[in-house]
N, C-alpha and C. Protein backbone atom coordinates (compact mmCIF):
# COMPACT_ATOMS: atom_id res chain seq x y z
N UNK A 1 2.96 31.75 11.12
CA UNK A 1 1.52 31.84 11.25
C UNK A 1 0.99 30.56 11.90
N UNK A 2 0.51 30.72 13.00
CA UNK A 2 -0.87 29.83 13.50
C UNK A 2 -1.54 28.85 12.85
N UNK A 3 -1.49 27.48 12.65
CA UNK A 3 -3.12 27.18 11.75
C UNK A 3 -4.26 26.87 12.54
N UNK A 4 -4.87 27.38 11.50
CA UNK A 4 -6.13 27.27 12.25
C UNK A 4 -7.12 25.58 12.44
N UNK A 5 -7.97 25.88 13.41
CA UNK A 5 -8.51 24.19 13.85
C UNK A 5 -8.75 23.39 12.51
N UNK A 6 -9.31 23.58 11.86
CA UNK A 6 -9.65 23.04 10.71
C UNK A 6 -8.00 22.50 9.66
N UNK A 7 -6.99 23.44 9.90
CA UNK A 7 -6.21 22.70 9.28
C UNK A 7 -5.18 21.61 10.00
N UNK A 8 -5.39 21.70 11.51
CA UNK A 8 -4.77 21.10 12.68
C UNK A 8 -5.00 19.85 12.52
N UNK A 9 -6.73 19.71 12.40
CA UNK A 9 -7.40 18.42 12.21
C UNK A 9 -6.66 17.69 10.97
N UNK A 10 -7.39 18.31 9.94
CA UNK A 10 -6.62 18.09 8.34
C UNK A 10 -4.99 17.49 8.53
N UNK A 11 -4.13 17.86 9.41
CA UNK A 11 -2.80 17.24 9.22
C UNK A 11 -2.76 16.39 10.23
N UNK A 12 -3.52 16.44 11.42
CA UNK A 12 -3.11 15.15 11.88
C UNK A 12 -4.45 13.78 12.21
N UNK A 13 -5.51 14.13 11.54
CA UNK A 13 -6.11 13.03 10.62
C UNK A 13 -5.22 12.24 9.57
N UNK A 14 -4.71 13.46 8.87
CA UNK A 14 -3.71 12.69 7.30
C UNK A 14 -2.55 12.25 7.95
N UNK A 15 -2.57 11.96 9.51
CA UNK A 15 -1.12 11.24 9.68
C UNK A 15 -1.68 9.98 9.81
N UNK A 16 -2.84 9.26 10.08
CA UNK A 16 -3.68 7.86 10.15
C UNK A 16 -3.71 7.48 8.57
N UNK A 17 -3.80 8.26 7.55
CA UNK A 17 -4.02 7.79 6.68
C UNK A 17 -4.73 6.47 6.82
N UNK A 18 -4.68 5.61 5.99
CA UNK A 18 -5.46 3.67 6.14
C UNK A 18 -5.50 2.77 7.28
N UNK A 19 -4.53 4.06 7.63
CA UNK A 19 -3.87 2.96 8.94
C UNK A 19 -5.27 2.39 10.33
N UNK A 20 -5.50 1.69 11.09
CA UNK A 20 -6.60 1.72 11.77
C UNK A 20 -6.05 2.19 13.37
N UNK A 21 -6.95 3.30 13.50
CA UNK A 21 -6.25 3.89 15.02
C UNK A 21 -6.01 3.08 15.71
N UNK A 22 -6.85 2.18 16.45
CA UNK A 22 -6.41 1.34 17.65
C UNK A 22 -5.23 0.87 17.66
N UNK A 23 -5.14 0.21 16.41
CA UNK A 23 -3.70 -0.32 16.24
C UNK A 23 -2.25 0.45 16.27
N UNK A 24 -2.38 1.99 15.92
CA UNK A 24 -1.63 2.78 16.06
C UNK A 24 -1.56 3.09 17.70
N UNK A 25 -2.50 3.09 18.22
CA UNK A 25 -2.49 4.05 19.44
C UNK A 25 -1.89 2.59 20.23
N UNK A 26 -2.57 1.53 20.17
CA UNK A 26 -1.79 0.12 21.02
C UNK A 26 -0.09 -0.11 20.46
N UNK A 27 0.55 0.25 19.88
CA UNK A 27 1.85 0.42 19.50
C UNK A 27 2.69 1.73 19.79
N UNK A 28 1.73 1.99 20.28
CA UNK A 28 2.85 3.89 20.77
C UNK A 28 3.93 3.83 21.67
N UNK A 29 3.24 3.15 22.88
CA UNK A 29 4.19 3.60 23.81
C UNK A 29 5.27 2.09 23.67
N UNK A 30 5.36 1.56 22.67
CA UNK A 30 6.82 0.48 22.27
C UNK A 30 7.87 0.77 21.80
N UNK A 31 6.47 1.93 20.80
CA UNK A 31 7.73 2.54 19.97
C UNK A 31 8.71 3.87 20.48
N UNK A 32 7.73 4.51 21.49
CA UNK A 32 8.48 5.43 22.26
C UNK A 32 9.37 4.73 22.93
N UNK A 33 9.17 3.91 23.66
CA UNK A 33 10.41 3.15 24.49
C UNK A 33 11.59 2.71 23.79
N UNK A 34 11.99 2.32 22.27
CA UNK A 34 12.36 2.39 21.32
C UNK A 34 13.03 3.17 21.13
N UNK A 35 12.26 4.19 21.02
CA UNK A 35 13.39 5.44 20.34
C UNK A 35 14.29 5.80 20.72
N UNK A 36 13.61 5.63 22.67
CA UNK A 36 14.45 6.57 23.63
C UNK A 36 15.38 5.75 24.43
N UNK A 37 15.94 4.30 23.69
CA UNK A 37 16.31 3.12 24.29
C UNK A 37 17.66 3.69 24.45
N UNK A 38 18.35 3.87 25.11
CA UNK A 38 19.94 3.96 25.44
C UNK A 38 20.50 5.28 25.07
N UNK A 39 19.48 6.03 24.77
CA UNK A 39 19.85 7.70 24.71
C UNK A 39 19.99 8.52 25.81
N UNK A 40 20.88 9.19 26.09
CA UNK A 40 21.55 9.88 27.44
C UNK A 40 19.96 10.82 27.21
N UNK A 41 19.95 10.75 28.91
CA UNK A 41 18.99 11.86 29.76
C UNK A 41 19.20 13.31 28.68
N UNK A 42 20.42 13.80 28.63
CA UNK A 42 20.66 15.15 28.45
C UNK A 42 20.10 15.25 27.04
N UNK A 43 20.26 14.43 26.47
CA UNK A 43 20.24 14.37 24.97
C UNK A 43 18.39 14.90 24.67
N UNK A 44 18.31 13.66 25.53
CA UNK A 44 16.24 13.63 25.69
C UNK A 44 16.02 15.03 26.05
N UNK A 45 16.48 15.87 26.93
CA UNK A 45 16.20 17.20 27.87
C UNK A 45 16.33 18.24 26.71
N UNK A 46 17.39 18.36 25.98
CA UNK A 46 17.90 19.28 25.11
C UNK A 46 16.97 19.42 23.87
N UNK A 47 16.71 20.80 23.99
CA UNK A 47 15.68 21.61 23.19
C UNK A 47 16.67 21.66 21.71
N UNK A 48 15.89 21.43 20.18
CA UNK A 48 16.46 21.57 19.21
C UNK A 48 16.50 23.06 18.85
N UNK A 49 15.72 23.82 19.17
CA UNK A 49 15.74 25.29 18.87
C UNK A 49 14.86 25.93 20.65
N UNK A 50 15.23 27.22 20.27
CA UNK A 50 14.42 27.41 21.89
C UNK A 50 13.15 27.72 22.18
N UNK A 51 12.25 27.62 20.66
CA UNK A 51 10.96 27.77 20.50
C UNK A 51 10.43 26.36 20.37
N UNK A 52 10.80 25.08 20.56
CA UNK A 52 10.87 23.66 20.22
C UNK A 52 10.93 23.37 21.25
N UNK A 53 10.04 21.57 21.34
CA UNK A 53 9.93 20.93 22.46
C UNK A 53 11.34 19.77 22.71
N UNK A 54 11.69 19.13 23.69
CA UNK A 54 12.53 18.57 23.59
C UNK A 54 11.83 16.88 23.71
N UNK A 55 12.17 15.88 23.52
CA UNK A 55 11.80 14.62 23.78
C UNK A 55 11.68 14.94 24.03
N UNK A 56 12.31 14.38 25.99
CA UNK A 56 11.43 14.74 26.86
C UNK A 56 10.19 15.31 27.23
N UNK A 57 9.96 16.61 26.53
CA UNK A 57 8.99 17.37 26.85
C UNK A 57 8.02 16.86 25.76
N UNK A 58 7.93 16.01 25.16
CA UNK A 58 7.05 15.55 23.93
C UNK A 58 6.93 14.44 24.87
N UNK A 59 7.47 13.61 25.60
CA UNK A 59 7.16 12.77 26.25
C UNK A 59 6.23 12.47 27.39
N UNK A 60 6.49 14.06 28.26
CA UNK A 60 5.20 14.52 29.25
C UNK A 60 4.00 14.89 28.30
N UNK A 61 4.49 15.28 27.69
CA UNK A 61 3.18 15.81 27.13
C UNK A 61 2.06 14.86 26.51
N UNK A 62 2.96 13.85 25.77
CA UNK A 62 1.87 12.68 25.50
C UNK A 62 1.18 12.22 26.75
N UNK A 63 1.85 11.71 28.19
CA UNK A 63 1.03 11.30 29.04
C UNK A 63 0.42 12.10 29.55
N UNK A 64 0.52 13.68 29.57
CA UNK A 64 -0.97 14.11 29.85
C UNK A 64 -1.75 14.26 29.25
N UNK A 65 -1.58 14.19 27.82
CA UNK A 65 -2.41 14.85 27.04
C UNK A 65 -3.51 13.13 26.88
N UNK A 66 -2.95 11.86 26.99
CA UNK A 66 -3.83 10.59 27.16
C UNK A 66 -4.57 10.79 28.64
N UNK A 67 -4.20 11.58 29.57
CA UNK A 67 -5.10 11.93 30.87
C UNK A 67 -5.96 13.07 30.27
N UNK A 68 -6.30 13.58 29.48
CA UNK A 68 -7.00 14.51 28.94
C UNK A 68 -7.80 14.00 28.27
N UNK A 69 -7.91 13.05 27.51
CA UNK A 69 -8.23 12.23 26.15
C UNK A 69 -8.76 11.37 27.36
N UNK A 70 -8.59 10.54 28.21
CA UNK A 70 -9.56 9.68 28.94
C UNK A 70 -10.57 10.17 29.82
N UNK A 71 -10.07 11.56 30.05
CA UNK A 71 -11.58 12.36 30.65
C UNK A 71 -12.67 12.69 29.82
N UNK A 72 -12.05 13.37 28.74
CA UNK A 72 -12.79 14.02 27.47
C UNK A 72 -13.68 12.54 27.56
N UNK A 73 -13.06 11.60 26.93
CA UNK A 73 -14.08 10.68 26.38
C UNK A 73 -14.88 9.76 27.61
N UNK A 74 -14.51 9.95 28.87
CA UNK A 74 -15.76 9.61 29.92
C UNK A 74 -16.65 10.52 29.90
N UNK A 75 -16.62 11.71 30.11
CA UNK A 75 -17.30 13.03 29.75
C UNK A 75 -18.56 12.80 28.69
N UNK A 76 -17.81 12.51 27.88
CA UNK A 76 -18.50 12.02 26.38
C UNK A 76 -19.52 11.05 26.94
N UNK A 77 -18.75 10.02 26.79
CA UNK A 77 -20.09 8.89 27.33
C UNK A 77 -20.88 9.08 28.69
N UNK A 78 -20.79 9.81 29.58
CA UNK A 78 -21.40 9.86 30.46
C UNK A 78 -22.63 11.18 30.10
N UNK A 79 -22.23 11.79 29.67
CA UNK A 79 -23.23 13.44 28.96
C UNK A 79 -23.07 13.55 27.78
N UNK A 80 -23.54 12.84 27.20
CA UNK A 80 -23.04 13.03 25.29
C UNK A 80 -23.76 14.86 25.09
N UNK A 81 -22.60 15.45 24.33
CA UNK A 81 -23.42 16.92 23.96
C UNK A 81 -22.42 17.70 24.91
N UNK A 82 -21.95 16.71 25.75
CA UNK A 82 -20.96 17.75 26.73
C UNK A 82 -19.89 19.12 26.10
N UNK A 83 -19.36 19.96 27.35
CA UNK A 83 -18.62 20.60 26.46
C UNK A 83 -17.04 19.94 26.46
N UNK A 84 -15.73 20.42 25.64
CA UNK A 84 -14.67 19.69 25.73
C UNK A 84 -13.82 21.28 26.05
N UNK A 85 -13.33 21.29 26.67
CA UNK A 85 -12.16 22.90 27.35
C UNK A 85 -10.92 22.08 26.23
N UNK A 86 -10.61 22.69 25.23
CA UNK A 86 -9.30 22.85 24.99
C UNK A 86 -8.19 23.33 25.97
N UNK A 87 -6.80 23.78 25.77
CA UNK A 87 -5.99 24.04 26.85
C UNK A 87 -4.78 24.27 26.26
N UNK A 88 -4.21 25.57 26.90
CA UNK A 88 -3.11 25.44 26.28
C UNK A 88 -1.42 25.10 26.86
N UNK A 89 -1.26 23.97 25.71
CA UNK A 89 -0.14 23.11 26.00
C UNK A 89 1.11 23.28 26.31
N UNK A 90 1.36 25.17 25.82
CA UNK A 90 2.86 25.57 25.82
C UNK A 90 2.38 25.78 27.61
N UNK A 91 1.75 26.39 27.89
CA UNK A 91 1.42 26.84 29.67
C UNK A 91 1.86 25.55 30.33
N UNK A 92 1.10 24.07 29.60
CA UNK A 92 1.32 23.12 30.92
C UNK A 92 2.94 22.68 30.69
N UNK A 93 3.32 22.94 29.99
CA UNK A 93 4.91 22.52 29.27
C UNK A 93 5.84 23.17 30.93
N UNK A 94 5.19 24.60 30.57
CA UNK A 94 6.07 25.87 31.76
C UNK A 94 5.49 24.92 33.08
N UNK A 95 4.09 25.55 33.53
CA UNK A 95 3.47 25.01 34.56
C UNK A 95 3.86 23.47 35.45
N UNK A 96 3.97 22.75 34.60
CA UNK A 96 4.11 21.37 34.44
C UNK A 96 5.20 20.66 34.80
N UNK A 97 6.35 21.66 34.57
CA UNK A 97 7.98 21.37 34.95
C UNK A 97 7.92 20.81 33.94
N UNK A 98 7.85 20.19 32.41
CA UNK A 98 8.11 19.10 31.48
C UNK A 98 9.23 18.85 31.54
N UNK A 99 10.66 20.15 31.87
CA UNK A 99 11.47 19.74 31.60
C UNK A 99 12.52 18.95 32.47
N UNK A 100 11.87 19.14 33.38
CA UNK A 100 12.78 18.45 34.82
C UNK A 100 11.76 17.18 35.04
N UNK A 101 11.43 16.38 34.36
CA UNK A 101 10.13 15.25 35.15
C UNK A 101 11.37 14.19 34.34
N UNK A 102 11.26 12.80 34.32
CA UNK A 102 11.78 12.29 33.74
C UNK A 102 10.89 11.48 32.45
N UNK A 103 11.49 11.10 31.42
CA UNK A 103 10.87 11.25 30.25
C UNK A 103 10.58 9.34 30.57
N UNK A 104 11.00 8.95 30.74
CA UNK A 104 10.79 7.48 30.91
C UNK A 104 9.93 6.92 31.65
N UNK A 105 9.74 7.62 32.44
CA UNK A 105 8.76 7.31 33.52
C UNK A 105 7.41 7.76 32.97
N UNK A 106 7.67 8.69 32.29
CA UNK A 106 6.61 9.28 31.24
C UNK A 106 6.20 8.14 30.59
N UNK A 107 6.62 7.66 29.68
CA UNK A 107 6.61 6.46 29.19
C UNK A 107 5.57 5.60 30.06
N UNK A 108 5.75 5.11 30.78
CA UNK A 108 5.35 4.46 31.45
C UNK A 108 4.13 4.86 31.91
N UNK A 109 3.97 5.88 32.49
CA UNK A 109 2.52 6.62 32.71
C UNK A 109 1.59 6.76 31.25
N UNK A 110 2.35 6.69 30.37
CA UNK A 110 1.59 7.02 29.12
C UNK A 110 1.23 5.62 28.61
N UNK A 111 1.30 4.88 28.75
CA UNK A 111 1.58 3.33 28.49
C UNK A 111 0.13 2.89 29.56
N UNK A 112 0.55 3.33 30.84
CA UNK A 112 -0.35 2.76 31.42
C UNK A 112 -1.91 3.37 31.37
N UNK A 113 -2.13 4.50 31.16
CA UNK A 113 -3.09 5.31 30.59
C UNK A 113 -3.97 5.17 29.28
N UNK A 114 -2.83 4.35 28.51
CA UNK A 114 -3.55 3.82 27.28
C UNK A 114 -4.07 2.64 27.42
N UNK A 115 -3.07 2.31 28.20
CA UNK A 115 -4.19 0.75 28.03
C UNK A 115 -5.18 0.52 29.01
N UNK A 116 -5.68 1.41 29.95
CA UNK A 116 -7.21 1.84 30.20
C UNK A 116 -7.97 2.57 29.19
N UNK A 117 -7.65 3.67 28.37
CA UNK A 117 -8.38 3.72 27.69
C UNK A 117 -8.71 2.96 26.54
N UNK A 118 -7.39 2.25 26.09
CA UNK A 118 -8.58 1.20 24.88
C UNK A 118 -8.93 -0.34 25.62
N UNK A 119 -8.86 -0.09 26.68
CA UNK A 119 -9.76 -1.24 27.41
C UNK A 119 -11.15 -0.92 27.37
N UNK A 120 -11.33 0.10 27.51
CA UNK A 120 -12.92 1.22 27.44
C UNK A 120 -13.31 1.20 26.14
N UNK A 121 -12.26 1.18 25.28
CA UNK A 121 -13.15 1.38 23.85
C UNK A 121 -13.26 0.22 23.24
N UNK A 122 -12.62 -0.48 23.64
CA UNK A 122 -13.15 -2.33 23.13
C UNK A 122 -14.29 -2.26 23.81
N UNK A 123 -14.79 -1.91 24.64
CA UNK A 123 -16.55 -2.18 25.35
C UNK A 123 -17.54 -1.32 24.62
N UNK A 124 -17.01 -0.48 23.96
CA UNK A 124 -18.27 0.32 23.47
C UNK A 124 -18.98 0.18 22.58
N UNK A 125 -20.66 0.66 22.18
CA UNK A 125 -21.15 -0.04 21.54
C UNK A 125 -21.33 0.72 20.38
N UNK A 126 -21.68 0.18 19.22
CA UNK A 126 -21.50 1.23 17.73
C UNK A 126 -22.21 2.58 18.15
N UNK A 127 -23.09 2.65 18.75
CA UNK A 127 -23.82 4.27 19.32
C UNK A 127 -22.96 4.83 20.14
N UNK A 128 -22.44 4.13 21.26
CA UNK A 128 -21.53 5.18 21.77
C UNK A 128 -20.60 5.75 20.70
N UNK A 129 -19.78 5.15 19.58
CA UNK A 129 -18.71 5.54 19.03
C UNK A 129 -19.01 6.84 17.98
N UNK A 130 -20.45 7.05 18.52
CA UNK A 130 -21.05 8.34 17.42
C UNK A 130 -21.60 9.63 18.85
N UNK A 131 -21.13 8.95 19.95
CA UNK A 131 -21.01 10.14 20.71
C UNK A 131 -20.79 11.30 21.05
N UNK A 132 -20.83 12.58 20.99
CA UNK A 132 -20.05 13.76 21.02
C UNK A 132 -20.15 14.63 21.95
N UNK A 133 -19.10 15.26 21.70
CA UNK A 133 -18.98 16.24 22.94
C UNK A 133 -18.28 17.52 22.02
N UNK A 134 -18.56 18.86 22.34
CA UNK A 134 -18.26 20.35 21.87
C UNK A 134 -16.94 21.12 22.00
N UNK A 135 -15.65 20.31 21.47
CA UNK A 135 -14.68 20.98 21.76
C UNK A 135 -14.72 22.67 21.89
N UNK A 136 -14.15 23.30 22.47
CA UNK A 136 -14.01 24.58 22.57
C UNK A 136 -13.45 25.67 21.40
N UNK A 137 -12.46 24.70 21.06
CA UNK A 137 -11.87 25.31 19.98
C UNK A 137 -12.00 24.94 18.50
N UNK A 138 -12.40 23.32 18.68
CA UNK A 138 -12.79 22.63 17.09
C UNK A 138 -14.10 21.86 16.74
N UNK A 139 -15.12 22.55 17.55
CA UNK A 139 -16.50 21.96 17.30
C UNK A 139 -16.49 20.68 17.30
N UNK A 140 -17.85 20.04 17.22
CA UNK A 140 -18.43 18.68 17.49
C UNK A 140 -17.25 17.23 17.34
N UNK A 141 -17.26 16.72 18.26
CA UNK A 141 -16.32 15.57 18.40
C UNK A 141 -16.98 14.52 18.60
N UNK A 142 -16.53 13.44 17.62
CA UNK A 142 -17.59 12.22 18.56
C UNK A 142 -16.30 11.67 19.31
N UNK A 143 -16.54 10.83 19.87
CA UNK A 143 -15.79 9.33 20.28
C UNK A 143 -14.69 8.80 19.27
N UNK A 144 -15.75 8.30 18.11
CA UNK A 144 -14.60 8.11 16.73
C UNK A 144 -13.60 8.89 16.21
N UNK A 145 -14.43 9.88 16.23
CA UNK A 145 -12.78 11.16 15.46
C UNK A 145 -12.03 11.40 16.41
N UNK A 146 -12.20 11.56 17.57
CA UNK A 146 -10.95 11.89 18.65
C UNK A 146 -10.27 10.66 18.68
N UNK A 147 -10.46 9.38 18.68
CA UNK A 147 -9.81 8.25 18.55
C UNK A 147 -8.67 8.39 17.05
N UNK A 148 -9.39 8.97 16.21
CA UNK A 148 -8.46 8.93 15.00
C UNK A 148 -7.57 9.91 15.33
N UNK A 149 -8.30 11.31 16.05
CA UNK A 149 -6.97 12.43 16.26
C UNK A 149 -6.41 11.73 17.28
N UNK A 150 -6.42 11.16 18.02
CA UNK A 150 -5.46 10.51 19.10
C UNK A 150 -4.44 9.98 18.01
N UNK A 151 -5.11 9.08 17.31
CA UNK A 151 -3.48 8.17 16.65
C UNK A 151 -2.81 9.08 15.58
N UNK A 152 -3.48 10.40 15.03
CA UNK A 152 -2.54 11.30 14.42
C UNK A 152 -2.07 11.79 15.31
N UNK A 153 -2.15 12.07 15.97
CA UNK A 153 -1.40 13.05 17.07
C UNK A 153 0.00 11.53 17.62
N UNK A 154 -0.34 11.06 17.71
CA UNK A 154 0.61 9.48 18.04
C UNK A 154 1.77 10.14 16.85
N UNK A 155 1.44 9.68 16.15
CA UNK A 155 2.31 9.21 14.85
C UNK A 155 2.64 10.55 14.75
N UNK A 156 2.34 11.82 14.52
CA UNK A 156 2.81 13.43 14.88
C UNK A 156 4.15 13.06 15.84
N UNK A 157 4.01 13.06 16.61
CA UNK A 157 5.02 13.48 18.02
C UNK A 157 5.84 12.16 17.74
N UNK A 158 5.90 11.00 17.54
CA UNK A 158 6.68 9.90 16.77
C UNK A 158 7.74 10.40 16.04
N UNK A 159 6.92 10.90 15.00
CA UNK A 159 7.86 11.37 13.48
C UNK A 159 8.92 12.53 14.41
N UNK A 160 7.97 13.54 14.99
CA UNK A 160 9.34 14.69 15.62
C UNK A 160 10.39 14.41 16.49
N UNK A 161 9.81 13.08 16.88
CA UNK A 161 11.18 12.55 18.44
C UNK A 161 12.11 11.69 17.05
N UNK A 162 11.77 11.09 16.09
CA UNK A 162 12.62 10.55 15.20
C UNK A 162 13.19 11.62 14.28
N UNK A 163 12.93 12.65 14.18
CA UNK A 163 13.93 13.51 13.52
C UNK A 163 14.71 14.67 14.56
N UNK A 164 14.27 14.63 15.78
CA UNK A 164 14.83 15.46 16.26
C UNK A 164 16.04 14.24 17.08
N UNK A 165 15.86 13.18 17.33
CA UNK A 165 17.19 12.21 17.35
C UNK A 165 18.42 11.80 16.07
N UNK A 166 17.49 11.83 15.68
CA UNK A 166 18.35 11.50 13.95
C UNK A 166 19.22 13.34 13.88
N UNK A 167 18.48 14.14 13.83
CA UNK A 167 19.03 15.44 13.96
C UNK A 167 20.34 15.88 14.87
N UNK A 168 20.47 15.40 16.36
CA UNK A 168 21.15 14.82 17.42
C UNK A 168 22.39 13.69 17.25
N UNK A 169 22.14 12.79 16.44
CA UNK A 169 23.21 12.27 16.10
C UNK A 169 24.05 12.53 14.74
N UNK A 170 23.48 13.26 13.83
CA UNK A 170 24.17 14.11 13.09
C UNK A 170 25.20 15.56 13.25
């Protein structure tokens, strides 16, 4: 079964727990580089089940999904009230080639993407951070909560590339 938006939020809000986003989201792409430090290409490519993403493909996907997340939130500040197009992720996975791109370079694009966007959010002022915009699929967003779903969603796709390696070398 599907969950629905409301419980999507709910689990990957509760992956920030105390933690303070920025600080999560400025440590991502170290720890991705980390994980994926001296692990064969094939290993990264190789799907754990065939309904499952592989690194790799968790790896494209973070850097587009931070090119998504830096529009959304110009959007935001430029038209507060705007709308936000959800999208679906298994399409850009196919669409996208995820699985033939290289995952490192990913890295790197995702790395460099972040640190324009929290260059942007160190400038903003306590009103912008109550900004919003109308996701499509999960209603009113400001600035702040997508910042927190950014670093659950971080720490989400973290935890799965560390068990689906740990899984791999078992």
């Amino acid at each position: 079964m599907q969950e629905t938006a409301p419980q999507y939020i709910e689990r990957i809000l509760g992956n920030v727990g105390g933690q303070k986003p920025l600080k999560i989201q400025a440590g991502t792409a170290q720890k991705l580089a980390r994980l994926v430090k001296g692990v064969p290409l094939a290993k990264l490519r190789r799907r754990p089940a065939p309904d499952r993403w592989s690194v790799a493909e968790i790896l494209v996907h973070l850097a587009d999904t931070e090119i998504v997340q830096s529009f959304r939130m110009r959007m935001i500040l430029g038209a507060p009230g705007t709308p936000i197009q959800g999208f679906d992720q298994d399409a850009w996975v196919a669409a996208g080639h995820y699985a033939k791109r290289d995952p490192r370079k990913c890295i790197e694009q995702f790395r460099a993407a972040r640190e324009v966007n929290l260059d942007l959010l160190k400038t903003l002022t306590k009103e912008q951070w109550q900004h919003h915009g109308v996701h499509s699929e999960r209603g009113k967003e400001t600035i702040d909560h997508i910042v927190r779903m950014v670093a659950g969603h971080d720490v989400n796709h973290l935890r799965q590339i560390e068990r689906i390696l740990a899984k791999a070398k078992g």
